[in-house]
N, C-alpha and C. Protein backbone atom coordinates (compact mmCIF):
# COMPACT_ATOMS: atom_id res chain seq x y z
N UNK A 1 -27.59 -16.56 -4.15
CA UNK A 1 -28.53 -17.60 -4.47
C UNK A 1 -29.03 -18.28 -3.20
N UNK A 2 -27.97 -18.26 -2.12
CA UNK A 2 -28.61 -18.76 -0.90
C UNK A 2 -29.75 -18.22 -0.32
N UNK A 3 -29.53 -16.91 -0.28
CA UNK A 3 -30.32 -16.06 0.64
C UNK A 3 -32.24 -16.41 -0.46
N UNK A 4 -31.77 -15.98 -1.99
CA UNK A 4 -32.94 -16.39 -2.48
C UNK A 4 -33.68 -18.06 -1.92
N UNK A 5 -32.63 -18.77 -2.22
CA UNK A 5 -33.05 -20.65 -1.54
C UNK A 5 -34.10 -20.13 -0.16
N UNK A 6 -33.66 -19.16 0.58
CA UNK A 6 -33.71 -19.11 2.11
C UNK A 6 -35.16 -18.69 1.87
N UNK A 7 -35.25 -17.87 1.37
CA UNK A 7 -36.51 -16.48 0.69
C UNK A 7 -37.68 -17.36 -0.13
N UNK A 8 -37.27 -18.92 -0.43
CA UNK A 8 -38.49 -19.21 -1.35
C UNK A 8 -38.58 -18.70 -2.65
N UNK A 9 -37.62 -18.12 -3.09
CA UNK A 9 -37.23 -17.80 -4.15
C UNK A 9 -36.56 -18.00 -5.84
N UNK A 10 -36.81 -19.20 -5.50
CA UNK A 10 -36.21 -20.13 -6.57
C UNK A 10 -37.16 -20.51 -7.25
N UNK A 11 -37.57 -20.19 -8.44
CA UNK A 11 -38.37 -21.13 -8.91
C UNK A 11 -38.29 -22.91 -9.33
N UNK A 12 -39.09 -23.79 -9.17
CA UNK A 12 -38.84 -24.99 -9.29
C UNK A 12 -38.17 -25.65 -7.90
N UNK A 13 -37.21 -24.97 -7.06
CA UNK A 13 -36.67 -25.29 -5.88
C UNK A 13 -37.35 -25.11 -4.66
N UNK A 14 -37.65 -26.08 -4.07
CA UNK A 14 -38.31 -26.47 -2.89
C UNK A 14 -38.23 -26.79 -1.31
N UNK A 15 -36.81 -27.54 -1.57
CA UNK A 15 -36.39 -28.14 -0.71
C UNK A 15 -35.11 -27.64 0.60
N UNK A 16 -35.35 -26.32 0.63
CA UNK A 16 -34.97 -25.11 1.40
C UNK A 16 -33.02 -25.52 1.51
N UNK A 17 -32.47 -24.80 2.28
CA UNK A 17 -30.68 -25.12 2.76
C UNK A 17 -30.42 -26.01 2.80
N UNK A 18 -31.16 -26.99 3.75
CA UNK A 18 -30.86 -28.10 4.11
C UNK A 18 -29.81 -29.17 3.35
N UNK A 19 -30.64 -29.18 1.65
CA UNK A 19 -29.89 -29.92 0.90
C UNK A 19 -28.72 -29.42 -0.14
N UNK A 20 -28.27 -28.37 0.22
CA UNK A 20 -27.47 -27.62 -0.27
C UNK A 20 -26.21 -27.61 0.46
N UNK A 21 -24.73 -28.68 -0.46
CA UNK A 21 -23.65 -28.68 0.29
C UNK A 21 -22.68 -27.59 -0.63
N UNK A 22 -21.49 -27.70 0.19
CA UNK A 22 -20.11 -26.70 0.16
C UNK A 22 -19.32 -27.39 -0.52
N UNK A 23 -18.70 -27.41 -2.12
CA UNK A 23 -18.00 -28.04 -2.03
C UNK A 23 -16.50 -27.09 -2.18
N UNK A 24 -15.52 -27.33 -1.52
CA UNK A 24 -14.35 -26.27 -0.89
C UNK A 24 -13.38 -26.51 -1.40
N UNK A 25 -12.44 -25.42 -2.59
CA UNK A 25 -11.23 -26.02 -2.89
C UNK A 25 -10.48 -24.46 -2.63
N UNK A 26 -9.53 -24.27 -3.56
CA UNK A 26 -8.86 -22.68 -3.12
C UNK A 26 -8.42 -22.61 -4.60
N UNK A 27 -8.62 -21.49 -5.29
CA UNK A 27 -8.13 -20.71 -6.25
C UNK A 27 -6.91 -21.21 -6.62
N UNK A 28 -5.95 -21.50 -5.82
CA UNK A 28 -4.26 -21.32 -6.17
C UNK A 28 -4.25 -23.36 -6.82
N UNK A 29 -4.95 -24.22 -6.49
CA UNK A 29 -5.23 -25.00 -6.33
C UNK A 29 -6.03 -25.52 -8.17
N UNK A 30 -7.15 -24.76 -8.52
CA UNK A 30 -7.57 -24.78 -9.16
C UNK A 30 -6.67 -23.81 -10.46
N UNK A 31 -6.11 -22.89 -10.18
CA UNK A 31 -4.81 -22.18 -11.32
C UNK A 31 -3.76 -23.12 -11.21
N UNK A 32 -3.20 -23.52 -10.67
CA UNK A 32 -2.70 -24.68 -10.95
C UNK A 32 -2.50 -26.12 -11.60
N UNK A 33 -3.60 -26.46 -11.62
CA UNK A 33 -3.70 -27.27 -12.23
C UNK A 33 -4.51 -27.12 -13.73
N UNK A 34 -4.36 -25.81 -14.57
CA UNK A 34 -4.92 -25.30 -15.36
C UNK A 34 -6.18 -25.74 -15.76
N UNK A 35 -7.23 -25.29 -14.90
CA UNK A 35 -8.78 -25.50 -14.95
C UNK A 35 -9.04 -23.85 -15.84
N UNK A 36 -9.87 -23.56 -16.43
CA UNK A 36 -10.24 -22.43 -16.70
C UNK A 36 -10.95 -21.80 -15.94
N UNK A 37 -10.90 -20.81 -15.24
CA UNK A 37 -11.86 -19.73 -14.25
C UNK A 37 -11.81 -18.27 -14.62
N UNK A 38 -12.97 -17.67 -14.18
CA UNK A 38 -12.92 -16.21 -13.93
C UNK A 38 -13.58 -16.37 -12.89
N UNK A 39 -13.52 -14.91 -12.11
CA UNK A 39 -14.03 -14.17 -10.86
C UNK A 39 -14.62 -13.14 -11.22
N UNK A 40 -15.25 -12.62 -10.11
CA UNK A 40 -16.13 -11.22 -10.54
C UNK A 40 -15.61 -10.55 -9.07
N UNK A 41 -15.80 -8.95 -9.50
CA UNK A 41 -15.88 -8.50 -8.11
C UNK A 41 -16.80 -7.91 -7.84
N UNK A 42 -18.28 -8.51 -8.35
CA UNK A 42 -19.69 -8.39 -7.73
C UNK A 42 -20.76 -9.40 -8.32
N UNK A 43 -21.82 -9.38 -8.45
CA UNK A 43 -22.70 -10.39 -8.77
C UNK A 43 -22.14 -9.97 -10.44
N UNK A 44 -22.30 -11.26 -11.15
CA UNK A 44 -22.33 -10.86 -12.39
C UNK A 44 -22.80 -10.75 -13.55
N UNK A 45 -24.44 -10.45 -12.77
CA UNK A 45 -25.82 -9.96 -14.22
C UNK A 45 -24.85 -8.42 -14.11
N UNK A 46 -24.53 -7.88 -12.96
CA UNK A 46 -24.48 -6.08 -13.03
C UNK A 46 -23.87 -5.62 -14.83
N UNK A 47 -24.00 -5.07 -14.92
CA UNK A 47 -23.13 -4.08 -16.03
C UNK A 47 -21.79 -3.69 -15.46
N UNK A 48 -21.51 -2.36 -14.13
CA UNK A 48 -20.54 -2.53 -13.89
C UNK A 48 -19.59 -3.13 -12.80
N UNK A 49 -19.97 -4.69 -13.41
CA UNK A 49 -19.09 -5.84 -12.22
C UNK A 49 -18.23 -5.97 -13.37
N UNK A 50 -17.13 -6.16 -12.92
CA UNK A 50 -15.25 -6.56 -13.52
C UNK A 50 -15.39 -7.82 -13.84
N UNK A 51 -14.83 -8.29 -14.40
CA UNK A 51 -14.39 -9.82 -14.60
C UNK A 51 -12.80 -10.24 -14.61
N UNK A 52 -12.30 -10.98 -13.89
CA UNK A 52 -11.10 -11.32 -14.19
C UNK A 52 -10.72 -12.82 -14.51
N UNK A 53 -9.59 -12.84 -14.80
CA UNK A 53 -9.05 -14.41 -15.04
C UNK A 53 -7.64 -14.61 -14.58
N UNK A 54 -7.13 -13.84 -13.80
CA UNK A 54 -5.77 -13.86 -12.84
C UNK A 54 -5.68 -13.38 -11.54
N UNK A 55 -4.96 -14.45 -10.51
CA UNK A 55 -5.25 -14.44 -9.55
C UNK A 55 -4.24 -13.41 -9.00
N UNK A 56 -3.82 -12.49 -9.51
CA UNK A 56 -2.97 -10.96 -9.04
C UNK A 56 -4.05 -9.83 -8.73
N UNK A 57 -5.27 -10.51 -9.19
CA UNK A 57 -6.40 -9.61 -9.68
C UNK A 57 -7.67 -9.65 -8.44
N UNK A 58 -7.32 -10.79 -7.44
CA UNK A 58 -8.19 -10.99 -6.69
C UNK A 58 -8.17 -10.06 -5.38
N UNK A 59 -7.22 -9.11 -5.37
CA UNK A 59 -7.66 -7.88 -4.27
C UNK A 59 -8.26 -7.02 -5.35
N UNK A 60 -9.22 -6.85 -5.90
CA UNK A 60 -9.96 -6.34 -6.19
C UNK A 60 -11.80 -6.80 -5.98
N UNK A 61 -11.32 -7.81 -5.67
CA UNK A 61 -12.38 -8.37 -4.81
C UNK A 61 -12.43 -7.78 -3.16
N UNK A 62 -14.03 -6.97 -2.48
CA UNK A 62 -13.97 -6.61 -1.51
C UNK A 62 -14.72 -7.41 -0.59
N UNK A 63 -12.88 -7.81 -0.02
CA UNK A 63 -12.70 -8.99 1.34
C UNK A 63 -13.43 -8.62 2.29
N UNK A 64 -13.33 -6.81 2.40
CA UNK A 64 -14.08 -6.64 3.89
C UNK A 64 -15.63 -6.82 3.73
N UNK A 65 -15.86 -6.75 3.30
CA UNK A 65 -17.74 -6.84 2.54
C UNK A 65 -17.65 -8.78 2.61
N UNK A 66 -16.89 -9.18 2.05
CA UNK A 66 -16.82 -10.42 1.42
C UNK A 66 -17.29 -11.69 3.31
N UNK A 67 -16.43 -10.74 4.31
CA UNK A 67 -16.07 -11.53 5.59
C UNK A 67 -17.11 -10.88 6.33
N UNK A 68 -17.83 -10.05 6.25
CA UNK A 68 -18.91 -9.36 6.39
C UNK A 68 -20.03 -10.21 7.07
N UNK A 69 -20.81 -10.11 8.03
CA UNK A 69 -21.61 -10.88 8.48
C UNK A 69 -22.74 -10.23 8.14
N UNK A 70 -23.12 -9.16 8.67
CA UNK A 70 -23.90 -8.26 7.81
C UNK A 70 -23.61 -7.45 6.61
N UNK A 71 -23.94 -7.32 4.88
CA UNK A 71 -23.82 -6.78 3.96
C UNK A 71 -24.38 -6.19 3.61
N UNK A 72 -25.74 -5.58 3.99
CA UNK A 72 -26.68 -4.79 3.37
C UNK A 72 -26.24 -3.73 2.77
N UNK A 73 -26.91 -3.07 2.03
CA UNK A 73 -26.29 -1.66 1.41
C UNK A 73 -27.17 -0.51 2.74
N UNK A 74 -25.92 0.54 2.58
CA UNK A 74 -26.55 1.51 3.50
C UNK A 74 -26.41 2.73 2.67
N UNK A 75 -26.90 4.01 3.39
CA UNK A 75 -26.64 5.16 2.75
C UNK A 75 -24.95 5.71 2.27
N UNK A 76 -23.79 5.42 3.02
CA UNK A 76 -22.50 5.75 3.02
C UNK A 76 -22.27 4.38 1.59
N UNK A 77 -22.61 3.02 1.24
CA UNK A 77 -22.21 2.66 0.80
C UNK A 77 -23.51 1.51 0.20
N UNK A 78 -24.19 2.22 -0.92
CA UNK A 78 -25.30 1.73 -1.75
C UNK A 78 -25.01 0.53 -2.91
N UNK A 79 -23.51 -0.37 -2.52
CA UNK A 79 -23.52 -1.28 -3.83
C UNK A 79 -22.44 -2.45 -3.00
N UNK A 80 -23.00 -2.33 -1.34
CA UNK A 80 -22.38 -3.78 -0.73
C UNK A 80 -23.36 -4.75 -1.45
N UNK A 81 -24.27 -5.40 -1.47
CA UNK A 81 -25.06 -6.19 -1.98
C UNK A 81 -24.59 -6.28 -3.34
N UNK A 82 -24.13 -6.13 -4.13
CA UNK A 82 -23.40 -6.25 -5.29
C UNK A 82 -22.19 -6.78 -5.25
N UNK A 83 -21.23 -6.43 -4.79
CA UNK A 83 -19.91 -6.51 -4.25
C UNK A 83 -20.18 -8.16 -3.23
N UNK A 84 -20.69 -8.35 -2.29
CA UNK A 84 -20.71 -9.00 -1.74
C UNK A 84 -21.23 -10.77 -2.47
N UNK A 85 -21.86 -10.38 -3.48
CA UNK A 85 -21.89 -11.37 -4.55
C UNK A 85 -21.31 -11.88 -5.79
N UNK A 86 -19.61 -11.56 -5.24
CA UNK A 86 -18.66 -12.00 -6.50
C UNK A 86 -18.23 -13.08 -5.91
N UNK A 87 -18.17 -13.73 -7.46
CA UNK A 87 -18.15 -15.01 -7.25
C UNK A 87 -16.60 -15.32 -8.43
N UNK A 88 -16.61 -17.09 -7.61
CA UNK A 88 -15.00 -17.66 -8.32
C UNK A 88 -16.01 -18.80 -9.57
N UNK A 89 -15.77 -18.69 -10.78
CA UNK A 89 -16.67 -20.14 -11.18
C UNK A 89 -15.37 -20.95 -11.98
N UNK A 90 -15.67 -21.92 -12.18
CA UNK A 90 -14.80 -22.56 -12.94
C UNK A 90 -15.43 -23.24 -14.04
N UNK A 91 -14.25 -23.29 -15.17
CA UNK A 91 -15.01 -23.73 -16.13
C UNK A 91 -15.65 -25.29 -16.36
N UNK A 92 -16.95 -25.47 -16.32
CA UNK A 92 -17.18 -27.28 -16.91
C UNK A 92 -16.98 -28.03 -15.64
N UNK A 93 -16.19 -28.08 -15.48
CA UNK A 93 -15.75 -29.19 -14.32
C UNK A 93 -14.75 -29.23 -13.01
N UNK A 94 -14.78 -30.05 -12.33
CA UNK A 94 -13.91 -29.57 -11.06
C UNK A 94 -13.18 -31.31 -10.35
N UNK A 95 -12.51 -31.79 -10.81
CA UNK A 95 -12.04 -32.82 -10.44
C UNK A 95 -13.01 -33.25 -9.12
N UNK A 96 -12.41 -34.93 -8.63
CA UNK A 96 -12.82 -34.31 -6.98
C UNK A 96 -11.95 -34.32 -6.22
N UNK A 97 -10.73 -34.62 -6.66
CA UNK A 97 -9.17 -34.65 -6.48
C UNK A 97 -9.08 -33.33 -5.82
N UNK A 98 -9.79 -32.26 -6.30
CA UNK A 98 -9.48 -30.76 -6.25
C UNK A 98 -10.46 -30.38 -5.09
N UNK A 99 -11.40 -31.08 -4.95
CA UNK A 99 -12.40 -31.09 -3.42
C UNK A 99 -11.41 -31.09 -2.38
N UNK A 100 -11.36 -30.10 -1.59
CA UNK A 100 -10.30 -30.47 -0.30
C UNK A 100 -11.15 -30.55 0.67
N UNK A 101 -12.74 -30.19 1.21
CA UNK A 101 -13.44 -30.61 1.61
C UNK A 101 -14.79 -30.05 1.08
N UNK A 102 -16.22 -30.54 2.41
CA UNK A 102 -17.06 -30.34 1.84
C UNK A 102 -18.19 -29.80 3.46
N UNK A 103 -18.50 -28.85 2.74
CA UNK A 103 -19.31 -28.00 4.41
C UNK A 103 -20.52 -28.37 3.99
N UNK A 104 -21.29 -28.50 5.13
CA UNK A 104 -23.00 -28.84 5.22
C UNK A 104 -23.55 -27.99 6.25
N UNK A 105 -24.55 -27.97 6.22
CA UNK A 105 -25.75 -26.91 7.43
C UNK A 105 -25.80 -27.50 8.72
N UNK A 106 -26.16 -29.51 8.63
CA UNK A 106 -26.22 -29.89 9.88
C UNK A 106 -25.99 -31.39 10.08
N UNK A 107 -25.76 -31.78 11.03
CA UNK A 107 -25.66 -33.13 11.12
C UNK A 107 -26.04 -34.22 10.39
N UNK A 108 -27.54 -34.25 10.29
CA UNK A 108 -27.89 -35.17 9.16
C UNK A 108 -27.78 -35.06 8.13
N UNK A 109 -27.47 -33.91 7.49
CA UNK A 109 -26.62 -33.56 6.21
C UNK A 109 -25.48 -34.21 6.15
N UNK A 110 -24.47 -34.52 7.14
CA UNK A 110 -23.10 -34.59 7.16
C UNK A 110 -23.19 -36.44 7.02
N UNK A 111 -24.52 -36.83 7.95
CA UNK A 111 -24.24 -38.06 7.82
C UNK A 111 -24.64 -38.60 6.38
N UNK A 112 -25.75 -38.00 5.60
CA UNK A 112 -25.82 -38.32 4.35
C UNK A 112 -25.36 -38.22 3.19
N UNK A 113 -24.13 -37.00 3.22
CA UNK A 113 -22.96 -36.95 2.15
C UNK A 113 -21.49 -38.13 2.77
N UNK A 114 -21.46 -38.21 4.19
CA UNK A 114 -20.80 -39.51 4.39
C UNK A 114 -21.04 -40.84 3.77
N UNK A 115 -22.17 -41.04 3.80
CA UNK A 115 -22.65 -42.48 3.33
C UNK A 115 -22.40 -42.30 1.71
N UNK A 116 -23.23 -41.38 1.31
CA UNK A 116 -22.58 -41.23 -0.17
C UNK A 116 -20.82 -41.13 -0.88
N UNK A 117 -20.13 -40.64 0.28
CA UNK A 117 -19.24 -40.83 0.08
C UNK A 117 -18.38 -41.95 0.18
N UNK A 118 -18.97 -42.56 1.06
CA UNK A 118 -18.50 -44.37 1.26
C UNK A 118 -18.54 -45.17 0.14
N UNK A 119 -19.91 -44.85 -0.89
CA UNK A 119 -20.53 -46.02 -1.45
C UNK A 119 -19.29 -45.61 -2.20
N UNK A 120 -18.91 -44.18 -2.95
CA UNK A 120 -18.29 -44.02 -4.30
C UNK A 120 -16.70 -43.89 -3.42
N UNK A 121 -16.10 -44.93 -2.57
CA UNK A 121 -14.59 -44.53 -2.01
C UNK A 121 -14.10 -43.69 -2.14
N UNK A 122 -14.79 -42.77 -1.90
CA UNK A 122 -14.07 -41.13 -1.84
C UNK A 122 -13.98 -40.29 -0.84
N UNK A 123 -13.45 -40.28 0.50
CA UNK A 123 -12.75 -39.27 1.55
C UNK A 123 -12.92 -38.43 1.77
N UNK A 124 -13.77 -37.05 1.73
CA UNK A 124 -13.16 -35.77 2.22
C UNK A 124 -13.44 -35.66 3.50
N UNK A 125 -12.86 -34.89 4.21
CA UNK A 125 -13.32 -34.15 5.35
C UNK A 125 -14.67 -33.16 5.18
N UNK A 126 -15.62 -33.30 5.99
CA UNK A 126 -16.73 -33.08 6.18
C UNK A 126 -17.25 -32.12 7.70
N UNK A 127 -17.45 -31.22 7.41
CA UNK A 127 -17.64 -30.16 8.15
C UNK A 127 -19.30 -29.42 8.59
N UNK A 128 -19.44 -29.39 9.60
CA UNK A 128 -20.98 -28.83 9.72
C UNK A 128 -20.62 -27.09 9.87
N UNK A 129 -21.08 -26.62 9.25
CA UNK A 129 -21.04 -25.38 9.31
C UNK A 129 -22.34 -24.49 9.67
N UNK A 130 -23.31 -24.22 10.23
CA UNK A 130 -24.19 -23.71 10.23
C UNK A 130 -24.18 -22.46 10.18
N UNK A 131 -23.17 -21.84 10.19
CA UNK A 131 -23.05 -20.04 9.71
C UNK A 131 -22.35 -19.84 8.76
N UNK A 132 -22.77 -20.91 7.52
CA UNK A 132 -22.26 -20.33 6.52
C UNK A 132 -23.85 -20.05 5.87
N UNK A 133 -24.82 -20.54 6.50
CA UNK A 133 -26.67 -20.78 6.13
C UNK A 133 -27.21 -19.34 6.42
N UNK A 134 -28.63 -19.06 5.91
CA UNK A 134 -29.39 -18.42 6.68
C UNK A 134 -30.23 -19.19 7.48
């Protein structure tokens, strides 16, 4: 969905990366505290992307594709771009208890989820990440 954001590709969406934050928790974190989730181990309009709901199940997700800086599909391997778009969702809701932090693109991003975070006394650690963007 990023790369589409990046591409102008969104319909109705305008307002490019910039305003698009990270919010970061970990799997073991969220099974724990019995949230409902599944994973995929590729985008999951495909037909044949997996679905799971146990986290014994998550090396079936491909890490090396996943850590991948470049993913394109090539001739030796025509379904990285698939693979490389599995995703963790959770069901409905996500505490913010369960936020362990929150990544942004750039500075003035960071300072404007700070302030928001002031007004509502809520803490996380706040991170600029710019290569997690296109």
């Amino acid at each position: 969905m990023l790369y589409a954001i990046n591409k102008g590709r969104v319909d109705g969406y305008t307002k490019g990366q910039d305003e698009i934050i990270y919010l970061v928790s970990r799997t073991d974190v969220i099974h724990h505290r019995g949230l409902g989730y599944v994973f995929t181990d590729g985008h999951a309009i495909m037909k044949f992307t997996d679905f799971y709901n146990n986290l014994k199940d998550l090396d079936k997700v491909d890490w090396n594709v996943m850590h991948s800086q470049f993913w394109f599909e090539t001739e030796e391997d025509p379904d990285r771009e698939r693979r490389r778009q599995a995703e963790f969702l959770v069901y409905q809701f996500v505490p913010i208890d369960m936020i362990l932090g929150i990544g942004v693109k750039n500075d003035k991003m960071k300072q404007k989820v700070e302030e928001i975070m002031c007004q509502c006394h809520c803490h996380k650690p706040i991170a600029v990440r710019p290569h997690w963007y296109y």
